[in-house]
C-alpha atoms as a PDB file:
ATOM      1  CA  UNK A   1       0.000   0.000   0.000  1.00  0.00           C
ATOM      2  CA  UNK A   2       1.310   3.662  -0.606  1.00  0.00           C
ATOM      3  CA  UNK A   3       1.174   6.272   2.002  1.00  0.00           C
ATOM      4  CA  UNK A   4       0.654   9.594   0.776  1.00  0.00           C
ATOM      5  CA  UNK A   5       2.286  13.047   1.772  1.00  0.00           C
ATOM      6  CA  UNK A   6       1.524  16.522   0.418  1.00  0.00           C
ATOM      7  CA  UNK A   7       3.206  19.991   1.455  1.00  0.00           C
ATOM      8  CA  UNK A   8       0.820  21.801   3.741  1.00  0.00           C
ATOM      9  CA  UNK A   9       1.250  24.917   0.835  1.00  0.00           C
ATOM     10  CA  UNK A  10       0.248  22.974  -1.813  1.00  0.00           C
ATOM     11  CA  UNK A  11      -3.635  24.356  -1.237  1.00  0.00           C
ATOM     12  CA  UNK A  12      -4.600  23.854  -4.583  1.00  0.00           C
ATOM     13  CA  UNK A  13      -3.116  20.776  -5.510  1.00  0.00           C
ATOM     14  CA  UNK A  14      -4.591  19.184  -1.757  1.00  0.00           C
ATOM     15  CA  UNK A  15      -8.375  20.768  -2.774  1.00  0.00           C
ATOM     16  CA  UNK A  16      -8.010  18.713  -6.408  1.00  0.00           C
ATOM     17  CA  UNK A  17      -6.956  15.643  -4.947  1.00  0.00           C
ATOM     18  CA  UNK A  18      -9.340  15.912  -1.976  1.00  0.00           C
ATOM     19  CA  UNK A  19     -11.767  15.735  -4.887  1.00  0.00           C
ATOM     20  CA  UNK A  20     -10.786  13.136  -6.656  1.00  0.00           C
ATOM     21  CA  UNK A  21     -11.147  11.170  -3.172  1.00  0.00           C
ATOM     22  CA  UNK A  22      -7.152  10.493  -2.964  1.00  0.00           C
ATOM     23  CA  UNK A  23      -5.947   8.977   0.534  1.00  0.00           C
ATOM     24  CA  UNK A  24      -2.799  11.461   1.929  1.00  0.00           C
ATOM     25  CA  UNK A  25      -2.016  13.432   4.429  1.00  0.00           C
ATOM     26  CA  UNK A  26      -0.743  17.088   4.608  1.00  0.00           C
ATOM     27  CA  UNK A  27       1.997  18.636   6.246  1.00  0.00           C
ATOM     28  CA  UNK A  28       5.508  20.705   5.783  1.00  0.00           C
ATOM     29  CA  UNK A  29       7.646  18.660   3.640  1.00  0.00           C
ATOM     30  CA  UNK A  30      12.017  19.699   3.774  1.00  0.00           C
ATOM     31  CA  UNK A  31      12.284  18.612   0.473  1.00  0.00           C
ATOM     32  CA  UNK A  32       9.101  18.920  -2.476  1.00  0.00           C
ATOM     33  CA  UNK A  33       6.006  18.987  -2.851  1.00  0.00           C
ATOM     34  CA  UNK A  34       4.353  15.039  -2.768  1.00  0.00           C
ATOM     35  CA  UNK A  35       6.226  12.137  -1.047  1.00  0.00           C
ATOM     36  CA  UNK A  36       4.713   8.540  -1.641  1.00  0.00           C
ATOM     37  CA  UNK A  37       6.411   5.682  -0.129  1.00  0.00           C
ATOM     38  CA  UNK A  38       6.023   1.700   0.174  1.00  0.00           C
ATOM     39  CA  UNK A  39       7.590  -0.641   1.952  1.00  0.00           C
ATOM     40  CA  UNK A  40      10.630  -0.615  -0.412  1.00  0.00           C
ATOM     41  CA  UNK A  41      10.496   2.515  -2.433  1.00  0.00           C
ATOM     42  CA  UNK A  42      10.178   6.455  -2.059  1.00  0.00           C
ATOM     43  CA  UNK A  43       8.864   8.804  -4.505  1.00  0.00           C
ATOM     44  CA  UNK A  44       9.759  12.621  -4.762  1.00  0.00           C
ATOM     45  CA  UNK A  45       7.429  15.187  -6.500  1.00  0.00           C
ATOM     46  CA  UNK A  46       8.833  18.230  -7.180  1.00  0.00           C
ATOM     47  CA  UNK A  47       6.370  20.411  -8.848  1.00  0.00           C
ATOM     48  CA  UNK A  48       6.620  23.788 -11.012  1.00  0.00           C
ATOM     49  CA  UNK A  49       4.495  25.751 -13.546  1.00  0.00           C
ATOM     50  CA  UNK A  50       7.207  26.969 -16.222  1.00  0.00           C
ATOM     51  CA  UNK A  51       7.050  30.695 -14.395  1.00  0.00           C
ATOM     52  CA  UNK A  52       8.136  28.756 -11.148  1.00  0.00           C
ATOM     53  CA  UNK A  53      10.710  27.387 -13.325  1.00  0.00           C
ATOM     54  CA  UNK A  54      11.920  30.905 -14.568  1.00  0.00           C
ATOM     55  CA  UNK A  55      11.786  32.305 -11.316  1.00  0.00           C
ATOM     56  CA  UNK A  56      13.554  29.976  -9.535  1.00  0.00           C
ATOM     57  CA  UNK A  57      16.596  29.319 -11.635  1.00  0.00           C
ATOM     58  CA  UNK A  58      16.676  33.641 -12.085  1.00  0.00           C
ATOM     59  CA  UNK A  59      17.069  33.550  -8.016  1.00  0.00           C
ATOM     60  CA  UNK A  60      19.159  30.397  -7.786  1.00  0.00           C
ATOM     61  CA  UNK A  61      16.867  28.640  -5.798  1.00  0.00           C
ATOM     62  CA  UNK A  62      16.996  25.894  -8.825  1.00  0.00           C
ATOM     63  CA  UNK A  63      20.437  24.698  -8.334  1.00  0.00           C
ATOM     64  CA  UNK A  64      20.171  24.384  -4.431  1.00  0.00           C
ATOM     65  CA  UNK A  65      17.278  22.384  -5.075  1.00  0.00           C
ATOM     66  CA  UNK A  66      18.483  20.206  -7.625  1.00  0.00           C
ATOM     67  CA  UNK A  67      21.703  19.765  -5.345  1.00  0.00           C
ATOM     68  CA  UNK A  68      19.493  18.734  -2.391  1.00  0.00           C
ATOM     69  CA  UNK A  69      17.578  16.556  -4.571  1.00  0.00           C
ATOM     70  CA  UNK A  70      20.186  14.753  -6.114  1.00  0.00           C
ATOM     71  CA  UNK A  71      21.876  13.901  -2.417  1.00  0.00           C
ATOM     72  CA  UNK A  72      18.649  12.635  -1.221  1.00  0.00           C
ATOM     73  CA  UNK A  73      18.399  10.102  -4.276  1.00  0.00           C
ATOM     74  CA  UNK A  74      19.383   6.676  -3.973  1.00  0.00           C
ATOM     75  CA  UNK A  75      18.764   3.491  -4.911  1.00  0.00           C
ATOM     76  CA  UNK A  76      15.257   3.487  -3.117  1.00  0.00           C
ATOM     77  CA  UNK A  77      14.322   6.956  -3.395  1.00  0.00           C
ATOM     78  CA  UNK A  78      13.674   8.890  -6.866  1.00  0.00           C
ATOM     79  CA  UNK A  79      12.755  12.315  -7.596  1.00  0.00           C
ATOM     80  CA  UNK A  80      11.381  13.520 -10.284  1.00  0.00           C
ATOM     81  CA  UNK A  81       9.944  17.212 -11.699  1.00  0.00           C
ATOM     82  CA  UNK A  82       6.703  17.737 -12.976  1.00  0.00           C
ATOM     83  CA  UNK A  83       6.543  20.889 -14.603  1.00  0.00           C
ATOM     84  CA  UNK A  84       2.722  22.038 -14.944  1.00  0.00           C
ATOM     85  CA  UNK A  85       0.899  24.338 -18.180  1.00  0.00           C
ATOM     86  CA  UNK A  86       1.658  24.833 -21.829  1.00  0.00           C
ATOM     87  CA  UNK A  87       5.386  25.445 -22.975  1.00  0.00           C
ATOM     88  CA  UNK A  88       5.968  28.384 -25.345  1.00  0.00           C
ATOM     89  CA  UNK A  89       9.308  29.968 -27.134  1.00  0.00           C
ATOM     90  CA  UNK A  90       9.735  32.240 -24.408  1.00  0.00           C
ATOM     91  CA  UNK A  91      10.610  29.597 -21.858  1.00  0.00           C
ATOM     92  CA  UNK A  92      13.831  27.826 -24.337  1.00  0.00           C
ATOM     93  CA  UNK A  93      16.305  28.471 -21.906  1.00  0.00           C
ATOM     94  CA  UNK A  94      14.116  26.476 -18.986  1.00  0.00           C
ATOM     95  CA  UNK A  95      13.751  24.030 -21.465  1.00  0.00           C
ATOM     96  CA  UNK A  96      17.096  23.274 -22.100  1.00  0.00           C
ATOM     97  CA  UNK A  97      17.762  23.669 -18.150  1.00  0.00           C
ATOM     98  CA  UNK A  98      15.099  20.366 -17.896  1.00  0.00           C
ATOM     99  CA  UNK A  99      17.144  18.698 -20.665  1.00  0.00           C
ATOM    100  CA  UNK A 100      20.294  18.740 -18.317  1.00  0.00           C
ATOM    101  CA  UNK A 101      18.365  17.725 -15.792  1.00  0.00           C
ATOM    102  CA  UNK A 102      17.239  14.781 -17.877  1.00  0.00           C
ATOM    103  CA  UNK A 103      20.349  14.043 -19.141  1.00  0.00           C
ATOM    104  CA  UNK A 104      23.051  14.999 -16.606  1.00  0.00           C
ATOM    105  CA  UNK A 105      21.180  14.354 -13.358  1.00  0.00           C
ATOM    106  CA  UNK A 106      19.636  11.467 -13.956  1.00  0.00           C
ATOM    107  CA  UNK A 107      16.194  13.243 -12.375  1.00  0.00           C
ATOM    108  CA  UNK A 108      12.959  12.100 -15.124  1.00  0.00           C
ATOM    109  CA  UNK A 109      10.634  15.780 -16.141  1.00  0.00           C
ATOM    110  CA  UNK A 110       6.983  14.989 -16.499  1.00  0.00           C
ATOM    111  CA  UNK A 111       4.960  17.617 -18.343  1.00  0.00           C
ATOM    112  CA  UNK A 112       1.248  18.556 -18.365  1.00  0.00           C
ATOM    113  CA  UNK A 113      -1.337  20.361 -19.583  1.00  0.00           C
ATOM    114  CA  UNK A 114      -2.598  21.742 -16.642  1.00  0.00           C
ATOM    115  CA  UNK A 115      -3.061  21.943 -12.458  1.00  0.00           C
ATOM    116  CA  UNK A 116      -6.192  19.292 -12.909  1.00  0.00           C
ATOM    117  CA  UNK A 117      -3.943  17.193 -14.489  1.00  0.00           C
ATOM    118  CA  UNK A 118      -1.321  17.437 -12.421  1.00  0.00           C
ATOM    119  CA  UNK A 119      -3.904  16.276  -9.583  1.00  0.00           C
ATOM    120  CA  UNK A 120      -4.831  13.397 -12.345  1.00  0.00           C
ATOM    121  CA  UNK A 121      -1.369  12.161 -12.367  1.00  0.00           C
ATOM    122  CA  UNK A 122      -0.452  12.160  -8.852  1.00  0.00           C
ATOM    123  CA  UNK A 123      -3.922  10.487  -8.447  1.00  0.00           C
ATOM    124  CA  UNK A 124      -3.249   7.746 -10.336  1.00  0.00           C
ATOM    125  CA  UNK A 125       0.500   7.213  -8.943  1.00  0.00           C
ATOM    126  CA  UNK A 126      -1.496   7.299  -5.269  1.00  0.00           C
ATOM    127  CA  UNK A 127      -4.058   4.804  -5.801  1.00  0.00           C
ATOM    128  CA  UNK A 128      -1.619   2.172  -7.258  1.00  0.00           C
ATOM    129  CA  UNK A 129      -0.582  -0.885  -4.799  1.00  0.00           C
ATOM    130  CA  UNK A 130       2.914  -0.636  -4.835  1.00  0.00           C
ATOM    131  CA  UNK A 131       5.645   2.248  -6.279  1.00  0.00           C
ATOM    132  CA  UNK A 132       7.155  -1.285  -8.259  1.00  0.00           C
ATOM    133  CA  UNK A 133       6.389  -0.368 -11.659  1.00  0.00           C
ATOM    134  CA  UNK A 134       7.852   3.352 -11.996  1.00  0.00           C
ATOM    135  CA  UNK A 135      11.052   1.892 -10.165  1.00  0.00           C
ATOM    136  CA  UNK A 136      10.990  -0.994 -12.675  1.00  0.00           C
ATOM    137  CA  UNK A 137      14.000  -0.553 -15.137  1.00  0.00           C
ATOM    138  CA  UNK A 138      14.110  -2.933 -18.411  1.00  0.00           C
ATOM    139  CA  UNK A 139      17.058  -4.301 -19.182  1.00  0.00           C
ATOM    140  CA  UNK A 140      18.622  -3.615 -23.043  1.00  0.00           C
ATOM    141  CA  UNK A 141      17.829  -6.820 -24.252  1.00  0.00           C
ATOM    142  CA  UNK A 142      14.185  -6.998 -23.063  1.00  0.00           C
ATOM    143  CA  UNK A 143      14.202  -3.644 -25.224  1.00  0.00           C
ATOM    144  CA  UNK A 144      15.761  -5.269 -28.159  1.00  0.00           C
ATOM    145  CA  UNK A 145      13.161  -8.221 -27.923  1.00  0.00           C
ATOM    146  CA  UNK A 146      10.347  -5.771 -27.585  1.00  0.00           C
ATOM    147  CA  UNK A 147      11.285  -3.978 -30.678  1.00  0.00           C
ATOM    148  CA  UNK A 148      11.630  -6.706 -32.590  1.00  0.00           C
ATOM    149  CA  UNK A 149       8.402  -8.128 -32.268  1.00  0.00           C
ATOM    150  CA  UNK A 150       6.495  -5.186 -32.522  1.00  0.00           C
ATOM    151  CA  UNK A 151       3.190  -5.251 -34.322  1.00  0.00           C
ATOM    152  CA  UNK A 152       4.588  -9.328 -34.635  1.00  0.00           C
ATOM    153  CA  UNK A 153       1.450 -11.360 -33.324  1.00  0.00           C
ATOM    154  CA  UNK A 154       2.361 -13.669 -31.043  1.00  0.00           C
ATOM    155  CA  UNK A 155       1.489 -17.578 -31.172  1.00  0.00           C
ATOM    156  CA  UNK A 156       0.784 -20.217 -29.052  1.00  0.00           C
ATOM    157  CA  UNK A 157       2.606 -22.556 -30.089  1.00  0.00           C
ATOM    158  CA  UNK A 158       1.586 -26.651 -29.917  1.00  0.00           C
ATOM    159  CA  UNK A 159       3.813 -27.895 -32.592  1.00  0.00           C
ATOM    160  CA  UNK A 160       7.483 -27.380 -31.356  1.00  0.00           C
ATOM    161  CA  UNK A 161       8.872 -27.916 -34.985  1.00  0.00           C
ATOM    162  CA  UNK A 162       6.880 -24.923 -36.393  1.00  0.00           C
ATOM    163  CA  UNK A 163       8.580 -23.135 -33.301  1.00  0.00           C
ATOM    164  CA  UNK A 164      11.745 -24.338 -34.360  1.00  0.00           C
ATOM    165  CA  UNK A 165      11.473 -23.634 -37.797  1.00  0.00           C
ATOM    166  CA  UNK A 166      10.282 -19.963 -36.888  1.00  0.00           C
ATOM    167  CA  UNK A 167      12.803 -19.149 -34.951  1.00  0.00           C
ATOM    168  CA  UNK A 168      15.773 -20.434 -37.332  1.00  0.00           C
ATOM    169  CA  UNK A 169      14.039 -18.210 -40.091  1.00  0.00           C
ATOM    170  CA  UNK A 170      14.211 -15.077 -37.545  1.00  0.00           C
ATOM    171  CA  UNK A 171      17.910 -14.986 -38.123  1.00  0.00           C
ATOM    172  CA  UNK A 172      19.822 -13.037 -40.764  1.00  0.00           C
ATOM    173  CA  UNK A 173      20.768 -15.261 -43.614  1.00  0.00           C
ATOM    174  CA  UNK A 174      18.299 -18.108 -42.838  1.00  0.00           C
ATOM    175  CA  UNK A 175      15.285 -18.226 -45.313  1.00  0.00           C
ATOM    176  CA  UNK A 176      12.504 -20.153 -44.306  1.00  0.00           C
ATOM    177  CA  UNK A 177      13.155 -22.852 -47.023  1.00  0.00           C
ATOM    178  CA  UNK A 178      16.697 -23.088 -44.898  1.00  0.00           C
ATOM    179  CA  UNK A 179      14.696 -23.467 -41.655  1.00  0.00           C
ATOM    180  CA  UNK A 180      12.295 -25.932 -43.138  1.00  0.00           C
ATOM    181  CA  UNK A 181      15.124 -28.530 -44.357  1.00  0.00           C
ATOM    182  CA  UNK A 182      16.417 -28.068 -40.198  1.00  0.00           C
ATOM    183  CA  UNK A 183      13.904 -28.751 -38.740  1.00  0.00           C
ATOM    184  CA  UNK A 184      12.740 -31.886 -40.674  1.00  0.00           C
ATOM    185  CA  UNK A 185      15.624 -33.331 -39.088  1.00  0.00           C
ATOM    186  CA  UNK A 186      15.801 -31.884 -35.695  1.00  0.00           C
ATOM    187  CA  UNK A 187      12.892 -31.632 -35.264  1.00  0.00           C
ATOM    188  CA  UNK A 188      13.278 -29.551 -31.879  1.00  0.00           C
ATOM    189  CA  UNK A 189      15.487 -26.808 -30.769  1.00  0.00           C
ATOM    190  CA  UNK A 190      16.607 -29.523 -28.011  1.00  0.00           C
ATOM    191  CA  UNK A 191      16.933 -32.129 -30.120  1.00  0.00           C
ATOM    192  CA  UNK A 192      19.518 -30.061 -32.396  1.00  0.00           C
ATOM    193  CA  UNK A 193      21.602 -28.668 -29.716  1.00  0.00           C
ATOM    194  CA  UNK A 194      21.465 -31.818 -27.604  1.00  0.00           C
ATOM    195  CA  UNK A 195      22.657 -33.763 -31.024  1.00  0.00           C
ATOM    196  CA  UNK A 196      25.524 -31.190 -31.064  1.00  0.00           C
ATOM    197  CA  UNK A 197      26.695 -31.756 -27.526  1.00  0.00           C
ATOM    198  CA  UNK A 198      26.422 -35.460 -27.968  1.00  0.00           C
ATOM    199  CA  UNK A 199      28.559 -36.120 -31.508  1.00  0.00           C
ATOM    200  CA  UNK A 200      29.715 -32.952 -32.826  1.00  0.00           C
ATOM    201  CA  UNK A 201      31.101 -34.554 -36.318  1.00  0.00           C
ATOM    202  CA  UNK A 202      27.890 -36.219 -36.965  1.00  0.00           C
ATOM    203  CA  UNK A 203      25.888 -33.148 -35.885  1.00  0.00           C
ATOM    204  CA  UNK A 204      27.935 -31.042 -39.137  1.00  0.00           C
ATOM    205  CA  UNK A 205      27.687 -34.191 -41.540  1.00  0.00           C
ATOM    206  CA  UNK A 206      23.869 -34.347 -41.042  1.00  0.00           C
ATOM    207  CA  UNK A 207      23.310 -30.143 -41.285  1.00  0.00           C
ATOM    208  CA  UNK A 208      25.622 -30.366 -44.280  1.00  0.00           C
ATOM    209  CA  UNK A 209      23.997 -32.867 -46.123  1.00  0.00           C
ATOM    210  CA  UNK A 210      21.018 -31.042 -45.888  1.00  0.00           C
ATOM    211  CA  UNK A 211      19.105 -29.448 -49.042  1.00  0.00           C
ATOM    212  CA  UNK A 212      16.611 -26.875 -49.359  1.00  0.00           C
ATOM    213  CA  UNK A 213      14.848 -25.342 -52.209  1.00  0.00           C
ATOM    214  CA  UNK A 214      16.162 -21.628 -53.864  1.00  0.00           C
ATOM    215  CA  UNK A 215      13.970 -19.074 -55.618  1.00  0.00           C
ATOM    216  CA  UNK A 216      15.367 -21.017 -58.742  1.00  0.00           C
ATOM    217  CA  UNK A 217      13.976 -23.920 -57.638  1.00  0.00           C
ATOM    218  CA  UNK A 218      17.150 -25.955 -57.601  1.00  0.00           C
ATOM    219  CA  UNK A 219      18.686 -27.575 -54.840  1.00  0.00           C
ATOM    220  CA  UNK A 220      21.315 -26.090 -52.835  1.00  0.00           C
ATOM    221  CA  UNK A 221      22.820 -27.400 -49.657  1.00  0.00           C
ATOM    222  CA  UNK A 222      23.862 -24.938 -46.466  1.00  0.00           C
ATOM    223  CA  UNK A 223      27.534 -23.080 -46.317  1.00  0.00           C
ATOM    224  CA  UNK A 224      29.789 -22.965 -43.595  1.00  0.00           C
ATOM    225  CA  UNK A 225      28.904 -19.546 -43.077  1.00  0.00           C
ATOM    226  CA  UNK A 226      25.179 -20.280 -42.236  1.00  0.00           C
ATOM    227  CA  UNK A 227      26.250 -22.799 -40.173  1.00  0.00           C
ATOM    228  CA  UNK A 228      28.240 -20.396 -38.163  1.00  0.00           C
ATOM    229  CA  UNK A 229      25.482 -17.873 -37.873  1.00  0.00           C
ATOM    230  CA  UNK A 230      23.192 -20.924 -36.614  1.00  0.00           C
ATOM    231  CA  UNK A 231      25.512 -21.953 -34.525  1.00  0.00           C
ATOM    232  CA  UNK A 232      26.479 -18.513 -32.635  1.00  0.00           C
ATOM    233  CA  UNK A 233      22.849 -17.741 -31.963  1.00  0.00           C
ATOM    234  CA  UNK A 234      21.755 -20.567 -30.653  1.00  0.00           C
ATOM    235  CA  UNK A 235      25.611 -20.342 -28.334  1.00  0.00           C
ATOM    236  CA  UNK A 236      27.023 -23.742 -29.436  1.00  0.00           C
ATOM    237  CA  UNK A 237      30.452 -21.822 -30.531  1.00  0.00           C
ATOM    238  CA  UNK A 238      33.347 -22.952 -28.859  1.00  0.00           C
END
């Protein structure tokens, strides 16, 4: 469950979310605006319309904020900025102040439209059960995966062959003729590494022998090459 704080001179901010029917309590907060914590994470708000923003980096109360900020930051505890209304030319140099921010400081800018949906957004961060998910960071590869199977639907697969097959034709320089020949005589993707482990010498005289079908139509058998590729995906290279 997430416990709730808002500063006591957040007025406007505490009469939206009172609305909205948000659980928190008010009081002085050293350090932003909104705190929510769980039992393993805690979440920062610091909020500012973009006049705030021009104001405060004109008086220097910007960088001793973002100084305190980043020494409060840890492993458990994130800030973040949400900077509140619409963005116009006039405010380029506070936009490229955020971009450091971003980029330098490692401290995440939300934007919106308006107060209300400030209060929307905090709202929803509130009611969730745990802080897990905006601490959650995705590794490269799950990226990588991700983008690669974007707009790809996925199966469920009962035929392990077809899965086989499938994924041999996912890699560069296999066509799916090339896949279909493999797995015909695998069969499985344990069967054909298991076959490898067990009698390596067979393993390249059977995958050698192989034919499959060109464009042409004529038969053509796999290169070394292919092999290799095959091979170093599927991490039987020695």
């Amino acid at each position: 469950m997430i416990t709730s704080v808002v500063d006591i001179r957040e007025t406007k901010l505490v009469d939206l979310l009172s609305l909205g029917r948000s659980n928190f309590s008010i009081k002085m907060l050293d350090l932003g605006d909104v705190l929510l914590h769980d039992e393993n994470h805690y979440l920062l708000i610091e909020r500012k319309t973009w006049s705030d923003l021009h104001s405060s980096i004109l008086d220097s109360r910007f960088r001793e904020q973002r100084s305190r900020l980043k020494q409060w930051k840890s492993e458990r505890q994130k800030c973040i900025y949400l900077v509140e209304g619409m963005y116009t030319e006039e405010y380029k140099k506070e936009k490229r102040t955020l971009e450091r921010l971003m980029i330098g400081h490692d401290i995440p800018v939300f934007f919106t439209d308006s107060l209300e949906k400030t209060a929307e957004l905090i709202g929803e961060w509130m009611s969730m059960e745990t802080l897990e998910k905006l601490f959650f960071q995705r590794s490269v590869e799950e990226d990588q995966i991700e983008s690669r199977l974007h707009k790809v639907l996925k199966k469920n697969y009962t035929d392990s062959t077809l899965f086989f097959m499938e994924t041999l034709s996912s890699l560069k320089g296999v066509t799916s003729s090339m896949a279909k020949s493999i797995g015909s005589e695998f069969q499985t993707i344990q069967n054909f590494v298991h076959l490898y482990h067990l009698d390596k010498e067979k393993w390249m005289k059977d995958l050698t022998s192989l034919t499959y079908k060109t464009p042409k139509k004529n038969d053509k058998k796999l290169n070394k090459m292919t092999i290799d590729k095959i091979r170093e995906n599927f991490g039987m290279m020695e």
